[in-house]
Protein backbone atom coordinates (compact mmCIF):
# COMPACT_ATOMS: atom_id res chain seq x y z
CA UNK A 1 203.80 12.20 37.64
CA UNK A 2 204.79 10.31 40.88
CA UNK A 3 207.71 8.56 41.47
CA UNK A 4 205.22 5.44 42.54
CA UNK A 5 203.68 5.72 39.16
CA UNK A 6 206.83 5.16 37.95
CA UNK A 7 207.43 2.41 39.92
CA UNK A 8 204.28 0.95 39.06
CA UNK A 9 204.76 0.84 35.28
CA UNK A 10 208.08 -0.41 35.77
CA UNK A 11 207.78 -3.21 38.58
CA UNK A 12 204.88 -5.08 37.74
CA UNK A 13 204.49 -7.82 34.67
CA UNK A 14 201.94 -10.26 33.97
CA UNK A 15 201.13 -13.92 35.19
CA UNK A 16 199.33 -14.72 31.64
CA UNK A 17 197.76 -18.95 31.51
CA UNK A 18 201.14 -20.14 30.32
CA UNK A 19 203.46 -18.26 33.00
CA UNK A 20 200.88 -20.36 35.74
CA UNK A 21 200.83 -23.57 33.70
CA UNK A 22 204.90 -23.44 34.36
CA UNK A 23 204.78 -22.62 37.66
CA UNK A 24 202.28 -25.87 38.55
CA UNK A 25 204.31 -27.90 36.21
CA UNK A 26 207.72 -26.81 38.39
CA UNK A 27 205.94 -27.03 41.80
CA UNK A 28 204.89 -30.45 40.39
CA UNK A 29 208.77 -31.59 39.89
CA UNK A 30 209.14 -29.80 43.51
CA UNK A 31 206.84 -31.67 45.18
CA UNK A 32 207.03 -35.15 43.43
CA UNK A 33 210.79 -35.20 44.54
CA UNK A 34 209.69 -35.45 48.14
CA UNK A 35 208.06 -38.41 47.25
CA UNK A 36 210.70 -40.93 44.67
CA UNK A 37 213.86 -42.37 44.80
CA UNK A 38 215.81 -40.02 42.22
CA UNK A 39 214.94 -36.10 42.11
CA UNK A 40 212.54 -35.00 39.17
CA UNK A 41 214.24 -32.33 37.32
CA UNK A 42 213.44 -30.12 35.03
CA UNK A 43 214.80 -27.76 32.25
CA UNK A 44 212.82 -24.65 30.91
CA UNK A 45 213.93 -22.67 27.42
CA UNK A 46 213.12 -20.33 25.37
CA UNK A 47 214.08 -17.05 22.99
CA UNK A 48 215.59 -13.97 24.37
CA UNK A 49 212.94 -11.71 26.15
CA UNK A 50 210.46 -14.69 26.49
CA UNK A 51 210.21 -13.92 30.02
CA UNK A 52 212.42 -17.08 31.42
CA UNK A 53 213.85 -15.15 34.34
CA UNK A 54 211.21 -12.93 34.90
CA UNK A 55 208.85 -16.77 35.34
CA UNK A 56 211.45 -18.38 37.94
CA UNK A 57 212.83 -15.71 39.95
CA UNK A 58 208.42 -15.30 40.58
CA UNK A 59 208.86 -18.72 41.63
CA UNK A 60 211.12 -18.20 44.15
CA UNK A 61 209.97 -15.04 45.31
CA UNK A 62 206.62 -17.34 46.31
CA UNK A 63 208.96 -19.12 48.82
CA UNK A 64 211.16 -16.38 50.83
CA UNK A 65 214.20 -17.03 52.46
CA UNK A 66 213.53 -16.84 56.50
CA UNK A 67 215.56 -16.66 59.47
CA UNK A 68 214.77 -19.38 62.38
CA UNK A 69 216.23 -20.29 65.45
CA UNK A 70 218.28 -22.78 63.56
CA UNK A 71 219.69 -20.88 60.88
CA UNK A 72 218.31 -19.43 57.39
CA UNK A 73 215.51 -21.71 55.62
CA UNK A 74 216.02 -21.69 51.58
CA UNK A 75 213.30 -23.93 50.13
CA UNK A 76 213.90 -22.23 46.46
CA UNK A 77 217.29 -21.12 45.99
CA UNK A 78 217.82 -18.99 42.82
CA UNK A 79 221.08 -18.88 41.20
CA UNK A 80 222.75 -17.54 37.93
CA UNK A 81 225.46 -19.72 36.49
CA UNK A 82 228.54 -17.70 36.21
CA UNK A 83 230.32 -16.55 32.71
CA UNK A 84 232.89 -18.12 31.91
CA UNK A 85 231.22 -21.19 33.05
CA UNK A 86 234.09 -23.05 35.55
CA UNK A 87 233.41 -25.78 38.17
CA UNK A 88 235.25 -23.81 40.94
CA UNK A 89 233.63 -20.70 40.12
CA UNK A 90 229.95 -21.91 39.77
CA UNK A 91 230.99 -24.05 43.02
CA UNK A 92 231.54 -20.56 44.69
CA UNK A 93 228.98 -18.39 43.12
CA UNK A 94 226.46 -20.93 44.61
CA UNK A 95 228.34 -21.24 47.72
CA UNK A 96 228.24 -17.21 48.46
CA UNK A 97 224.52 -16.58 47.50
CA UNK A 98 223.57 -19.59 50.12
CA UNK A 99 225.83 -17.01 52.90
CA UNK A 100 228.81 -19.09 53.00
CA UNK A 101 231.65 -16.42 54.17
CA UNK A 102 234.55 -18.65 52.65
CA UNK A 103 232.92 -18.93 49.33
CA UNK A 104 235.97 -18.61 47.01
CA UNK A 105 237.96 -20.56 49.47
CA UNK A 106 239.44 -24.25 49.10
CA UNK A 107 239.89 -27.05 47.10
CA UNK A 108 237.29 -27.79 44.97
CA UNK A 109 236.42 -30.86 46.75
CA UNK A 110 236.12 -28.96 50.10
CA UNK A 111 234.00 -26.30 48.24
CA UNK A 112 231.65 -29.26 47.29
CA UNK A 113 231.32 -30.48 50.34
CA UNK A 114 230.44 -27.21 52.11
CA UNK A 115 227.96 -26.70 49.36
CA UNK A 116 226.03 -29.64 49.78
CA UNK A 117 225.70 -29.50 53.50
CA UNK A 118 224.51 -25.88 53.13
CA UNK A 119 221.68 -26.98 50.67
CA UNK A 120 220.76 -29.71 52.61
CA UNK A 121 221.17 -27.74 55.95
CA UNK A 122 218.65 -24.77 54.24
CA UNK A 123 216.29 -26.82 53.30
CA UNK A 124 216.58 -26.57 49.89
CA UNK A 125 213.69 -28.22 47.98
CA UNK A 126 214.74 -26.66 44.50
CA UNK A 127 217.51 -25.45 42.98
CA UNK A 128 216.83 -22.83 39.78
CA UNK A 129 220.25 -22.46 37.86
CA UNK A 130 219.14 -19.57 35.68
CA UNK A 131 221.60 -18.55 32.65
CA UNK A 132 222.30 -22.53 32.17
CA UNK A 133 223.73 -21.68 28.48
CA UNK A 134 226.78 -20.27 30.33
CA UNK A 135 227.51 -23.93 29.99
CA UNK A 136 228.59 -23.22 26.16
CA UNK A 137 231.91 -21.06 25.90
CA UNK A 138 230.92 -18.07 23.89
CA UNK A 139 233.85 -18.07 21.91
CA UNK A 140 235.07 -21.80 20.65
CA UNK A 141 230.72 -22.98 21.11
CA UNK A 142 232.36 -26.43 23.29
CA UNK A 143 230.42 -27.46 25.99
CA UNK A 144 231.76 -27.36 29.55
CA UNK A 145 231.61 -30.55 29.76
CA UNK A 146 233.48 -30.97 33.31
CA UNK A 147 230.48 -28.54 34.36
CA UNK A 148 227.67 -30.63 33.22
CA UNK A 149 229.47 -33.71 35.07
CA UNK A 150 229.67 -31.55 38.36
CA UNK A 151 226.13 -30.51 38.26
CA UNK A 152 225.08 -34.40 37.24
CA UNK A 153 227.54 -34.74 40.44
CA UNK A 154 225.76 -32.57 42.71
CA UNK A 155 221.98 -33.14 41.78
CA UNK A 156 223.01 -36.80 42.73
CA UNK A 157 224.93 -36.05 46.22
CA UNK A 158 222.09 -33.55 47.78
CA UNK A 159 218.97 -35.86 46.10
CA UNK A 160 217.30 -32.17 45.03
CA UNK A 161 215.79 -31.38 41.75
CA UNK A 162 217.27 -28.59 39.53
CA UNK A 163 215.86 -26.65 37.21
CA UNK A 164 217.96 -25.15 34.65
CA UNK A 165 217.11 -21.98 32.31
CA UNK A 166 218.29 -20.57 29.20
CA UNK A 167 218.31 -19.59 25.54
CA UNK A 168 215.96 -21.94 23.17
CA UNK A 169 218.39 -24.98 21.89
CA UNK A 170 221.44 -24.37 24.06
CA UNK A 171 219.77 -25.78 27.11
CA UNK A 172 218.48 -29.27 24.92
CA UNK A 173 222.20 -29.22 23.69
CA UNK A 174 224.24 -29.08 27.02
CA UNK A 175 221.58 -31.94 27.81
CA UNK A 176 222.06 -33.82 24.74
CA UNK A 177 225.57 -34.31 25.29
CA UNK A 178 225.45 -35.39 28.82
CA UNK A 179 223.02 -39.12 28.95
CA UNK A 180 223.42 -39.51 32.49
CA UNK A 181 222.55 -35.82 33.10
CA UNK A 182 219.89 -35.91 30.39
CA UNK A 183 218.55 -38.66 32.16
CA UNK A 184 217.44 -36.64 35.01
CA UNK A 185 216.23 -34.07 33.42
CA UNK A 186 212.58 -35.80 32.16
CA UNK A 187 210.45 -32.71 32.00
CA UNK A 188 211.41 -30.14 29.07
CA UNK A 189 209.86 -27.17 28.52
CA UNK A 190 209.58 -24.24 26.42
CA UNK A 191 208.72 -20.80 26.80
CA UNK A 192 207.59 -19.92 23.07
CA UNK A 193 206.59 -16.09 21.84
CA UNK A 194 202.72 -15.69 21.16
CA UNK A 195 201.77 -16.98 17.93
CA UNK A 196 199.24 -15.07 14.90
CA UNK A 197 198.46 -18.17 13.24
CA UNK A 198 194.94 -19.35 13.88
CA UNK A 199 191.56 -18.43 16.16
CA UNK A 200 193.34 -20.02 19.48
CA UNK A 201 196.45 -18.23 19.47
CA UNK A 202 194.97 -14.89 18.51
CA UNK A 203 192.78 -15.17 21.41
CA UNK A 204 195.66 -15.79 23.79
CA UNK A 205 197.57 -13.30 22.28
CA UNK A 206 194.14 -11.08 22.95
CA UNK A 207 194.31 -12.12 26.20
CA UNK A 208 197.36 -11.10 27.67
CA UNK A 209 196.92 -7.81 25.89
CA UNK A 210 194.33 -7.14 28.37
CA UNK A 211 196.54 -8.35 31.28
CA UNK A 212 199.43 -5.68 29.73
CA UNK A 213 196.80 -2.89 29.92
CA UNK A 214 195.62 -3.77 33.78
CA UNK A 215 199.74 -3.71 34.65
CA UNK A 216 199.96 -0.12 33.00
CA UNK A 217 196.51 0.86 33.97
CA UNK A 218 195.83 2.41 30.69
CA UNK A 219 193.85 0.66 28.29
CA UNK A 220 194.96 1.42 24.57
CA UNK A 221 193.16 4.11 22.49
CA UNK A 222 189.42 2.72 20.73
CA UNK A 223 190.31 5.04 17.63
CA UNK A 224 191.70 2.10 16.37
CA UNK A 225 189.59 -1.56 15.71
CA UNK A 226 190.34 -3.50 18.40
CA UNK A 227 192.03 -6.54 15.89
CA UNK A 228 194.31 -3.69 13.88
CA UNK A 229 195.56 -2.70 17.40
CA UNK A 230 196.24 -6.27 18.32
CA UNK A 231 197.72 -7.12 14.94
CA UNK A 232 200.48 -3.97 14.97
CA UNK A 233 201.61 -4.74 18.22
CA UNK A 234 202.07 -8.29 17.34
CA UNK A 235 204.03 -7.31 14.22
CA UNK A 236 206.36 -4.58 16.19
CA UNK A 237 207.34 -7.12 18.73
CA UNK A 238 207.18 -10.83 17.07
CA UNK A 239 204.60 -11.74 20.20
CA UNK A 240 207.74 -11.58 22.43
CA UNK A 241 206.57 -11.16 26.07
CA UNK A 242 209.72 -8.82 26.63
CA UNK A 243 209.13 -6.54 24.23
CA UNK A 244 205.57 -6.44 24.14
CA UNK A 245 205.85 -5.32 27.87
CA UNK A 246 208.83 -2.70 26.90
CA UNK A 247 206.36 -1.52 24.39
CA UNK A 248 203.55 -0.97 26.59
CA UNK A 249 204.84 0.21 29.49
CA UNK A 250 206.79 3.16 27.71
CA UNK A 251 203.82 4.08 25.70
CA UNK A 252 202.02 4.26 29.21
CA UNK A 253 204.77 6.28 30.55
CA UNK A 254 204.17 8.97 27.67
CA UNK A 255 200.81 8.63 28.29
CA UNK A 256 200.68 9.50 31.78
CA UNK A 257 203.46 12.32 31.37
CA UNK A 258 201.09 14.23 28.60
CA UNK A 259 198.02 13.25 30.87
CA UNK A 260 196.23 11.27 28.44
CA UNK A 261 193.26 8.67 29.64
CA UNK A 262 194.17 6.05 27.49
CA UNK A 263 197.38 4.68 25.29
CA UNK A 264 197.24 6.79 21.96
CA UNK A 265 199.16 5.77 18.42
CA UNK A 266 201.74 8.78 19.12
CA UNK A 267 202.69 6.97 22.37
CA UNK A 268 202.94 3.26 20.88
CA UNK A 269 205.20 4.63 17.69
CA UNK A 270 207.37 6.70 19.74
CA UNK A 271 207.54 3.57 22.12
CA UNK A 272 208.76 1.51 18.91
CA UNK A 273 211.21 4.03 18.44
CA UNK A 274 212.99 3.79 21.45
CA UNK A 275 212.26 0.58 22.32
CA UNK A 276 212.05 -2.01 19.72
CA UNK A 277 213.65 -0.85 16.37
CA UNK A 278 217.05 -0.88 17.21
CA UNK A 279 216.11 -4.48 18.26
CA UNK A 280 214.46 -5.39 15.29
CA UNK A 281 215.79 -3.45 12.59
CA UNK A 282 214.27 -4.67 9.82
CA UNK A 283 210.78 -3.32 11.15
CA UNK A 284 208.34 -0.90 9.82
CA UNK A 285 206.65 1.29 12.26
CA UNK A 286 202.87 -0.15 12.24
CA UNK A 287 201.79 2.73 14.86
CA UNK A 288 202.50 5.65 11.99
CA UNK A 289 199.67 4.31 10.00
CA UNK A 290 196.26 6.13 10.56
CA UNK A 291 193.87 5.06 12.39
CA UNK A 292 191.11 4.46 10.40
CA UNK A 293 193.89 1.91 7.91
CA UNK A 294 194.89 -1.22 8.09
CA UNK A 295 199.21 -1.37 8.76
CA UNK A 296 200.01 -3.88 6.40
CA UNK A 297 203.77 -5.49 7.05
CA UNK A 298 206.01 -5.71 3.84
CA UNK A 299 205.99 -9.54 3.69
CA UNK A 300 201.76 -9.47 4.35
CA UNK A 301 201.98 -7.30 1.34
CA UNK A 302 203.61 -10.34 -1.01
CA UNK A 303 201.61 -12.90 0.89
CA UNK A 304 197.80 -14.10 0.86
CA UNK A 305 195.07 -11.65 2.99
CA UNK A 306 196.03 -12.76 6.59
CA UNK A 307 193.41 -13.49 8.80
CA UNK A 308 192.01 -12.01 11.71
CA UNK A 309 189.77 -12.05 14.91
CA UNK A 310 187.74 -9.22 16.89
CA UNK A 311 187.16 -9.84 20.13
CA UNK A 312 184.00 -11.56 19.78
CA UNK A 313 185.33 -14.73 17.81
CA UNK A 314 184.51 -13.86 14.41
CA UNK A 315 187.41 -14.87 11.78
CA UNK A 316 187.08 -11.76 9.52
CA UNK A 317 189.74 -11.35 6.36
CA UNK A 318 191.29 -8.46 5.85
């Protein structure tokens, strides 16, 4: 195997409907901020391995730093807030990934002055502050408050929208107890897992399936009915974008190694095992079951028949 198959598996993810729907909704706040008074931020949260980061640093990567004749052009400037969260040190974290030599150097107030004439000297249209829930000290769960001022502080001062990121109910909290930051922050939204629950969100689950198989380029084995496949990976990896794609791409990895055309059980349950069940403990391993069974999950087994859909449409019971 190459090293750019490697590379391939490893590098690429997947721009499914919702990962686009964010990105218009945060060009939106982008480009309505060019247009009114006060800047039209926005916050974006979700659960561990929802794909946050992977979602915004795309973003960015859609509007490249470049080098003119009058210095270096920003127009999104990605940056991770610091842990522990402090004013001076998220002041200089920001200040050295926009090139300022001095970064870690003056007063505070000096530092926040240098920092907003760089953003406004870059051409900063929007500022992504990934790892927001830094904002909560791990230990004692306060809220940095003094931080959440600043950053009310800055937004205000350089007239730019931010968009913050982090973990599902820490960013809404941080917000919460801030009302003039809260304020600016009007959009909200959330980056949820894939749902089993009904025809819609089986079919978007379906969907991005495909879009995992395209990334690998190895479809998964037709031994097993299309809607048992799609159920057992949902169960091994709650519909989390993070580890569905950890899933995947190591089963394509074994795949390729032992020069298989498609993605066989043997590569999706030693992918579990290595992947996902030290994660999620508590899981069975839905790829040992044959192929011609249906996996049923310990708590399906106290429950009602779930239902669910082949790729045609049809609601079937199982």
């Amino acid at each position: 195997m190459t090293e750019q198959t490697i590379a391939s598996l490893n590098a690429r993810f997947v721009r499914y409907p919702r990962f686009k729907e964010l990105h218009k909704e945060i060009q939106r706040c982008q480009e309505l901020s060019k247009t009114t008074l006060e800047p039209q931020c926005m916050s974006l949260e979700g659960e561990s391995g929802a794909g946050k980061s992977t979602l915004v640093k795309d973003y960015s990567s859609m509007f490249p730093r470049r080098e003119t004749e009058n210095g270096t052009i920003i127009p999104v400037f990605y940056a991770e807030i610091p842990s522990p969260a402090t004013v001076k040190g998220t002041a200089s974290c920001l200040l050295q990934q926009l090139g300022d030599p001095g970064a870690n150097k003056g007063t505070l107030w000096s530092m926040n002055t240098r920092l907003v004439g760089l953003i406004k000297t870059c051409g900063v249209e929007l500022v992504i502050l990934d790892e927001f829930s830094n904002l909560i000290d791990s230990e004692t769960n306060h809220i940095m408050n003094l931080v959440s001022d600043w950053l009310k502080m800055l937004i205000k001062q350089t007239g730019i929208p931010f968009l913050v990121v982090g973990i599902d109910g820490k960013v809404s909290r941080i917000l919460k107890a801030n009302n003039q930051l809260s304020r600016l922050f009007a959009c909200r939204e959330k980056l949820e897992p894939f749902k089993w629950t009904n025809e819609v969100s089986i079919k978007e689950f379906s969907m991005f399936i495909q879009f995992a198989e395209k990334v690998v380029n190895l479809p998964l084995t037709a031994a097993v009915p299309r809607v048992e496949m799609l159920y057992r990976i949902f169960y091994s990896t709650d519909g989390i974008v993070g580890n569905i794609m950890n899933l995947v791409r190591y089963a394509g990895l074994s795949a390729v190694e032992s020069k298989r055309s498609s993605i066989e059980l043997r590569d999706l349950s030693e992918a579990f095992r290595q992947r996902i069940s030290d994660y999620l403990p508590n899981k069975e391993n839905p790829f040992k079951t044959g192929a011609d069974e249906n996996f049923v999950s310990p708590t399906e087994k106290a429950e009602m028949p779930k239902k669910r859909i082949d790729i045609s449409g049809t609601l079937t019971t199982r």
